[in-house]
Protein backbone atom coordinates (compact mmCIF):
# COMPACT_ATOMS: atom_id res chain seq x y z
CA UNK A 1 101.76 111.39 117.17
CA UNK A 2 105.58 110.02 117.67
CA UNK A 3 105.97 106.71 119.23
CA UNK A 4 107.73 108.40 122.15
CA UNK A 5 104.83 110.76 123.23
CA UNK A 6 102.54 107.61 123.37
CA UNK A 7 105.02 105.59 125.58
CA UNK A 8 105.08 108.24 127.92
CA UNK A 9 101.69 108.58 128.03
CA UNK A 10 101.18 104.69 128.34
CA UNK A 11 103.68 104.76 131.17
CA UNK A 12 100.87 106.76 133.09
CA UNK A 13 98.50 103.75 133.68
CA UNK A 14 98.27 99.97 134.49
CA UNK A 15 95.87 98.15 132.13
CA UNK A 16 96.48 99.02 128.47
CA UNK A 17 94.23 97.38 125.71
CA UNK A 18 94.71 97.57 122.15
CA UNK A 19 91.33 97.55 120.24
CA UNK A 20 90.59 96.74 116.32
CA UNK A 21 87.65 96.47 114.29
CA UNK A 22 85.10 93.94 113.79
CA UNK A 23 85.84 91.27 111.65
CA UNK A 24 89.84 92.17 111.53
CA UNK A 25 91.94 92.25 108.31
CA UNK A 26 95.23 92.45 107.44
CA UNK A 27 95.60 95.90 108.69
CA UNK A 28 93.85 96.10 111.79
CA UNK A 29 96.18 92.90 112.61
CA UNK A 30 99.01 94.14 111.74
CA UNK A 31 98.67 97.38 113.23
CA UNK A 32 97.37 95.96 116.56
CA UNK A 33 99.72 93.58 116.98
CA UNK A 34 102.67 95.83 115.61
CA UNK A 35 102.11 98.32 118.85
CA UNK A 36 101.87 95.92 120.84
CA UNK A 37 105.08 94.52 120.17
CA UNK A 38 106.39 98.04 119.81
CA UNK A 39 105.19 99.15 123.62
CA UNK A 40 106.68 95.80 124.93
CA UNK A 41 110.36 96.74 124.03
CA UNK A 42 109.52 99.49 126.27
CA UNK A 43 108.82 97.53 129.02
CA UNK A 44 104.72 98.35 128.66
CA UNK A 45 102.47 95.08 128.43
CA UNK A 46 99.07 95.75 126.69
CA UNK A 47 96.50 92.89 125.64
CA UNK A 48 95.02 92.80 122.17
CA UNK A 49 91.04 92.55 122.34
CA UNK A 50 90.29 90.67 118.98
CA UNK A 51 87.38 88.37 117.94
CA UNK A 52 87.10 85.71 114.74
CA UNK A 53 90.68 86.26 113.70
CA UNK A 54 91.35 84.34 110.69
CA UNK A 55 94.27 81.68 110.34
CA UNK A 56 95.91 82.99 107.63
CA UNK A 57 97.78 85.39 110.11
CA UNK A 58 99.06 82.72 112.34
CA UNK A 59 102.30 83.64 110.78
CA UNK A 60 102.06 86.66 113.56
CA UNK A 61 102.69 85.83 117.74
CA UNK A 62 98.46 86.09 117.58
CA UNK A 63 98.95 84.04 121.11
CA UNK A 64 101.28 86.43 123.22
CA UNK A 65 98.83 89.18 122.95
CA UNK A 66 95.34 88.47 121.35
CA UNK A 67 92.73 87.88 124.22
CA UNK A 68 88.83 88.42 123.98
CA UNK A 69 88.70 89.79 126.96
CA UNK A 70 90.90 91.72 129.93
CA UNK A 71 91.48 90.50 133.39
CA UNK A 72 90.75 93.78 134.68
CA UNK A 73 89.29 97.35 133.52
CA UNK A 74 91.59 99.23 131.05
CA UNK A 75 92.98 102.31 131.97
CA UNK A 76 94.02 103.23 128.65
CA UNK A 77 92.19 102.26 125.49
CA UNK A 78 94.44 102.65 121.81
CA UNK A 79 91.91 102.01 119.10
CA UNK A 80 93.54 100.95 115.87
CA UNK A 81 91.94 101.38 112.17
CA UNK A 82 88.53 101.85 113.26
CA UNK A 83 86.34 104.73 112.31
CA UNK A 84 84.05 104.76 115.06
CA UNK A 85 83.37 103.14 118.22
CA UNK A 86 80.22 101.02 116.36
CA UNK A 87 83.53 99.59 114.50
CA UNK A 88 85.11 97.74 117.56
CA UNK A 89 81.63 95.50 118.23
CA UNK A 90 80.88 94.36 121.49
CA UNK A 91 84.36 96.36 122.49
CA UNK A 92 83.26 99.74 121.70
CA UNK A 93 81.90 99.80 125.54
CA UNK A 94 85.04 99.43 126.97
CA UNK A 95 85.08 103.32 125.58
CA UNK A 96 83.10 104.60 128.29
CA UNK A 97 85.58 102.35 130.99
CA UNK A 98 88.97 103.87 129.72
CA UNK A 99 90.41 107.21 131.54
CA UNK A 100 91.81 107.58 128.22
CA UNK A 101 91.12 106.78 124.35
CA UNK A 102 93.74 107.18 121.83
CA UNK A 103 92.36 106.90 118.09
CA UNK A 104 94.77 105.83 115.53
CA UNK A 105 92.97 105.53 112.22
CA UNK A 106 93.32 105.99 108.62
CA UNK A 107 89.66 106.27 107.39
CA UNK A 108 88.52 109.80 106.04
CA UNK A 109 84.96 108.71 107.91
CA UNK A 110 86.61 108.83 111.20
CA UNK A 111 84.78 110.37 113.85
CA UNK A 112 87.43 111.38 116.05
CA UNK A 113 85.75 109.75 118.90
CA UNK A 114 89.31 109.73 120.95
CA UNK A 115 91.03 112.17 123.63
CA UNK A 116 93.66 111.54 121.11
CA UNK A 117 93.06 111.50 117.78
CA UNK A 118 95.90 110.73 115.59
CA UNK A 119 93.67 110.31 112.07
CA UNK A 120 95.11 110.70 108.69
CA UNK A 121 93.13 109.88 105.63
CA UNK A 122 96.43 110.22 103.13
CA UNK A 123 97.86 106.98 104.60
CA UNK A 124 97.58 103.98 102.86
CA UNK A 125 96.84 102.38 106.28
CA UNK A 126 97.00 102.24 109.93
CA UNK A 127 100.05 100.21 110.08
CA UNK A 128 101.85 102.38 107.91
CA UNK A 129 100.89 105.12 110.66
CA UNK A 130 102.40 103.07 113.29
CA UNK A 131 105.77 102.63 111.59
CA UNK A 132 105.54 106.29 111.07
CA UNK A 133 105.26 107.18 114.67
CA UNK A 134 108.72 104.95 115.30
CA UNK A 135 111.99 107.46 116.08
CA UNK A 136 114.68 105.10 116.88
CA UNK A 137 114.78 102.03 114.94
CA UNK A 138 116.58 100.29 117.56
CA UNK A 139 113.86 98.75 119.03
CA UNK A 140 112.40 97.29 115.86
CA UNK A 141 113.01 93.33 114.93
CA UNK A 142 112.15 90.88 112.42
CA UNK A 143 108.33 90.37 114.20
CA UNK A 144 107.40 93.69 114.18
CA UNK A 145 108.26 94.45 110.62
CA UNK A 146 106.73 91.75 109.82
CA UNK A 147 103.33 92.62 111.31
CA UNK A 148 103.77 96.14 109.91
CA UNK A 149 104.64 95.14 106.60
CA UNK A 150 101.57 92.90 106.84
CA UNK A 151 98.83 95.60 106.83
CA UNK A 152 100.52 97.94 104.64
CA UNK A 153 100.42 95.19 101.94
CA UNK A 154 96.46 93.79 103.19
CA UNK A 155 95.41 97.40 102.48
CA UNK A 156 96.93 98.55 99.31
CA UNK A 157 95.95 95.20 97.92
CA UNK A 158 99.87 94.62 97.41
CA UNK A 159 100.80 97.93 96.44
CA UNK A 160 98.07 98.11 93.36
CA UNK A 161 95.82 100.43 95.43
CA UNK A 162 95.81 104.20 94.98
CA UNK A 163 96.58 104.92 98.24
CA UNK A 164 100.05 103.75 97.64
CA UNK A 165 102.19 106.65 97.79
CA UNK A 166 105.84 106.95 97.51
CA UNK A 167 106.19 106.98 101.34
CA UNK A 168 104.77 103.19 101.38
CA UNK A 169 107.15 102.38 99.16
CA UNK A 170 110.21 103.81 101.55
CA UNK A 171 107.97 101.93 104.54
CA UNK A 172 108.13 98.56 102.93
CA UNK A 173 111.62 98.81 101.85
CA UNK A 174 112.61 99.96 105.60
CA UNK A 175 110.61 96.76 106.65
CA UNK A 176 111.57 93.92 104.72
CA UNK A 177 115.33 95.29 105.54
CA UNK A 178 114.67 92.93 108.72
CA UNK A 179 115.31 89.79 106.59
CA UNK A 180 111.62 87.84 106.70
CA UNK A 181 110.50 85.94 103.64
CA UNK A 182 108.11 88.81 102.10
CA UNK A 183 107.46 86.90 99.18
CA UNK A 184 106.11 83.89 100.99
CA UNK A 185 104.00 86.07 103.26
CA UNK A 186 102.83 87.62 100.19
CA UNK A 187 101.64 83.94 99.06
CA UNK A 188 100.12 83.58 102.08
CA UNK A 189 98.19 86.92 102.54
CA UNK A 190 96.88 86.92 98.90
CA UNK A 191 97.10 83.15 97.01
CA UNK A 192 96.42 80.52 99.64
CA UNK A 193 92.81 79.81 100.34
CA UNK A 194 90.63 77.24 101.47
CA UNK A 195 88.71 74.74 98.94
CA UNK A 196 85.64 76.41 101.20
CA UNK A 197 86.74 79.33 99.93
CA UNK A 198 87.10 78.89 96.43
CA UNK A 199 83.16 77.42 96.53
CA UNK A 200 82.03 80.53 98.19
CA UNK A 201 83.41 82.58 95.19
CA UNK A 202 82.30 80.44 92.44
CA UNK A 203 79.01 80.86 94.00
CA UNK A 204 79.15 84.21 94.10
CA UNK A 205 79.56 84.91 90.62
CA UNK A 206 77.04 82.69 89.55
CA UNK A 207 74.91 84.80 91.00
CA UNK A 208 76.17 88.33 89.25
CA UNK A 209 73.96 91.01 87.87
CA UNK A 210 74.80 94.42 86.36
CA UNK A 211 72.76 97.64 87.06
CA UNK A 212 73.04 100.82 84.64
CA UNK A 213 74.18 99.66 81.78
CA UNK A 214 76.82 96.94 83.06
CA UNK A 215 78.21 99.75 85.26
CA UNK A 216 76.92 98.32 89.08
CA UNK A 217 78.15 94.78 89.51
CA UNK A 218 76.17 92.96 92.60
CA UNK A 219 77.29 89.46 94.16
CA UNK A 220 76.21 87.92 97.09
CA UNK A 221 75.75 85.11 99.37
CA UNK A 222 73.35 84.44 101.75
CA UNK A 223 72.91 82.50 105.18
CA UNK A 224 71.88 79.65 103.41
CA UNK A 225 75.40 79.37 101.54
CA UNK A 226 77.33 79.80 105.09
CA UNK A 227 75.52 76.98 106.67
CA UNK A 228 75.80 74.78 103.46
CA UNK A 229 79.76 74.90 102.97
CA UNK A 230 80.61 76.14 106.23
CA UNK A 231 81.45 79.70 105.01
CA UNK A 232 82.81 82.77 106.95
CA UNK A 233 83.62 85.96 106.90
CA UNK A 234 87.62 85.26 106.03
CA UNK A 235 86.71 83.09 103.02
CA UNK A 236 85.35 86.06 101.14
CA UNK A 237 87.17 88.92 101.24
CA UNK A 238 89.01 88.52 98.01
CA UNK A 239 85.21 88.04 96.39
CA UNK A 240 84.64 91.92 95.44
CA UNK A 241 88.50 92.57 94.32
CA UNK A 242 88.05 90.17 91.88
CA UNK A 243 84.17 91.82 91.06
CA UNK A 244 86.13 95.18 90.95
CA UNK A 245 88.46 93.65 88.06
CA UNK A 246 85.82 92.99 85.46
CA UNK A 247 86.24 95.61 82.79
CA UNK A 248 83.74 98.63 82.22
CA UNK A 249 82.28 98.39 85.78
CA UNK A 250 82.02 101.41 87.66
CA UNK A 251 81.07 100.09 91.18
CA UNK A 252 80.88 96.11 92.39
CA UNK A 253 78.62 95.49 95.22
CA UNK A 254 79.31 92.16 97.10
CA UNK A 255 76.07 91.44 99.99
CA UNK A 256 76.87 88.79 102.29
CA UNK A 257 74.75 87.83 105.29
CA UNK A 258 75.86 88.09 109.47
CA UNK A 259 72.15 86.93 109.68
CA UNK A 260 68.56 86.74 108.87
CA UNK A 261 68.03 90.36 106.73
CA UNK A 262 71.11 92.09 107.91
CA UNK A 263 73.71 92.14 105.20
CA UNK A 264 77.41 93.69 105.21
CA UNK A 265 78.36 95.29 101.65
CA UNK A 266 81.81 95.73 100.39
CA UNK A 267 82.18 98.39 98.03
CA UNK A 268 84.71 99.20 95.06
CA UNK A 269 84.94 101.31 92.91
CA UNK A 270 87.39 102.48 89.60
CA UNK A 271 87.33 106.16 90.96
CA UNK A 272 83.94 107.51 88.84
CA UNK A 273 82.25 106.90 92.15
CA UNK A 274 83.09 107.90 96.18
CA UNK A 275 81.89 104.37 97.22
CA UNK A 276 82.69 106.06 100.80
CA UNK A 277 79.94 108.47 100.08
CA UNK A 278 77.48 105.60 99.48
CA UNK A 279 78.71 103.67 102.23
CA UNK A 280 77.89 106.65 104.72
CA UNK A 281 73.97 106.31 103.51
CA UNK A 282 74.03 102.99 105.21
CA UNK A 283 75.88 104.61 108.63
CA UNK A 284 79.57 103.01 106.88
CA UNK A 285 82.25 104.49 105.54
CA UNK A 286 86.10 104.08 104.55
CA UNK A 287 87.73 105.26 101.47
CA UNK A 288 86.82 107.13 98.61
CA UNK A 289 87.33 103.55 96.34
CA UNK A 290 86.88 100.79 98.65
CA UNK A 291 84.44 101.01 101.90
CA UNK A 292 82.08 99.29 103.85
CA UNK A 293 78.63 99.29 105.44
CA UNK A 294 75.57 97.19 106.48
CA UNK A 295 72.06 96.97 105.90
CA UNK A 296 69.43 95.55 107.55
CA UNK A 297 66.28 94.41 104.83
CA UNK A 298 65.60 91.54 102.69
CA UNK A 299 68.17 90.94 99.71
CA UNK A 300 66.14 92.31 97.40
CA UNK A 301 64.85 94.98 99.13
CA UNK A 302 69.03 95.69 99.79
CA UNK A 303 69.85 95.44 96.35
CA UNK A 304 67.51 98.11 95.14
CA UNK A 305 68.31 100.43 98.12
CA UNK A 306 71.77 100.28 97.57
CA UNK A 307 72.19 100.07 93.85
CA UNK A 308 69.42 103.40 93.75
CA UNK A 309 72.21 105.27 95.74
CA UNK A 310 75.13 104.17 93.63
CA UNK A 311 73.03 104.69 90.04
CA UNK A 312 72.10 108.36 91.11
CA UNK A 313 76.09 109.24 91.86
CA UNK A 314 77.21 107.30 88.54
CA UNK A 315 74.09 109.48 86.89
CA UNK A 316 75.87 112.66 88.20
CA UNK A 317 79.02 112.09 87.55
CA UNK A 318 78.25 111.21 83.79
């Protein structure tokens, strides 16, 4: 899908709403806020529907367009880096609402729950997929690169994934042409964290165990942990990146509570392993070496369901 086909489409219909994923990262920000900005130059307002957005992207214009809700029913709903409507939380209703639903996505999971689906599972993310919609340049500036350039680097874990392919390279290069201080948002996205933060992680691997033969790596915190330091969802993302580091495992496994027995998981993996695969047991999904999922059980009763799915793929593969 080219930028232009989607502003005249947009053109069609009053209330636009931009919708991202639960708990929103780098990409999903970027690539939410990056339309946006992008359908404003052509005279088309839309409102961002995002919930618990962390800080650390307050370098973005978060207040010109994030909302939590809309004034009045959308006419036309663009999801961004979602891979199903169970993705957007209490905003996948506003599915049913929309006359039409645009899906612009990047995870091979996708369910191509749009009228439009605009999915490619090569791209190293969904912002990347917006810049690659845009035909004439002249309507970029200095914000909107900078949001672009923001989930491109969230994604590819700054340029070490393997989804980085030569055309993120080019992307990047085209975007920090604008003249922002990409090494300072780089410090920003990546370095700076809370002391909460830092206590959440220590805590985390103090609590490591290895399944098959130091292979399966499992952290975790629990509700306990969020009440006692005041942790949330922001201050651990970096926890199973650094799990994924430690040399000879396969898989790491980080389990942190949303409540009483209901657990997220964050999967990576080295490549042996489709963590995506194992992510889909648990209704998740996302990429072949990083994905997602949740669970609802008792730790331990996690633990053993999930590392049993993840032993019997390593066991096939070797």
């Amino acid at each position: 899908m080219k930028l232009s086909t989607l502003v005249d489409l947009a053109k069609e219909y009053q209330n636009i709403c931009l919708l991202g994923h639960i708990h929103p990262d780098g990409d999903c920000v970027g690539a939410t806020i990056g339309l946006a900005m992008l359908l404003e130059k052509y005279d088309i307002p839309s409102t961002v529907l995002l919930k618990d957005l962390p800080d650390q992207y307050d370098f973005l214009p978060i207040s010109r367009f994030v909302s939590d809700h809309m004034d009045e029913p959308a006419d036309l709903i663009i999801s961004l880096d979602a891979s199903d409507p169970e993705r957007l939380g209490i905003f996948g209703q506003l599915l049913a609402q929309g006359k039409k639903v645009i899906n612009i996505d990047h995870h091979m999971s996708n369910t191509m729950f749009g009228d439009y689906n605009y999915v490619d599972a090569e791209a190293s993310s969904t912002s990347e997929m917006v810049f690659q919609m845009i035909e004439d340049f002249s309507v970029m500036d200095v914000d909107i690169a900078k949001a672009l350039y923001t989930g491109i680097l969230f994604d590819t874990g700054g340029f070490k994934h393997s989804n980085t392919k030569p055309s993120t390279h080019l992307a990047a290069a085209k975007l920090i042409s604008y003249g922002f201080d990409f090494s300072e948002l780089i410090h920003k996205l990546f370095d700076v964290k809370p002391l909460k933060a830092f206590k959440a992680q220590g805590l985390a691997f103090e609590r490591a165990r290895t399944y098959m033969n130091d292979q399966i790596l499992v952290c975790f915190l629990n509700m306990e942990d969020y009440q006692t330091f005041g942790i949330e969802k922001s201050d651990t993302e970096s926890i199973v990146h650094y799990m994924n580091n430690v040399e000879g495992i396969e898989v790491a496994i980080f389990f942190y509570a949303i409540d009483e027995d209901t657990y997220k998981i964050s999967f990576r993996s080295k490549g042996t392993v489709d963590v995506c695969k194992v992510a889909m047991n648990f209704g998740g999904g996302g990429h072949q070496k990083a994905s997602g999922a949740s669970i609802k059980a008792p730790l331990e009763e996690a633990i053993l369901a999930v590392t049993k799915v993840v032993s019997l793929e390593l066991e096939q593969k070797t």
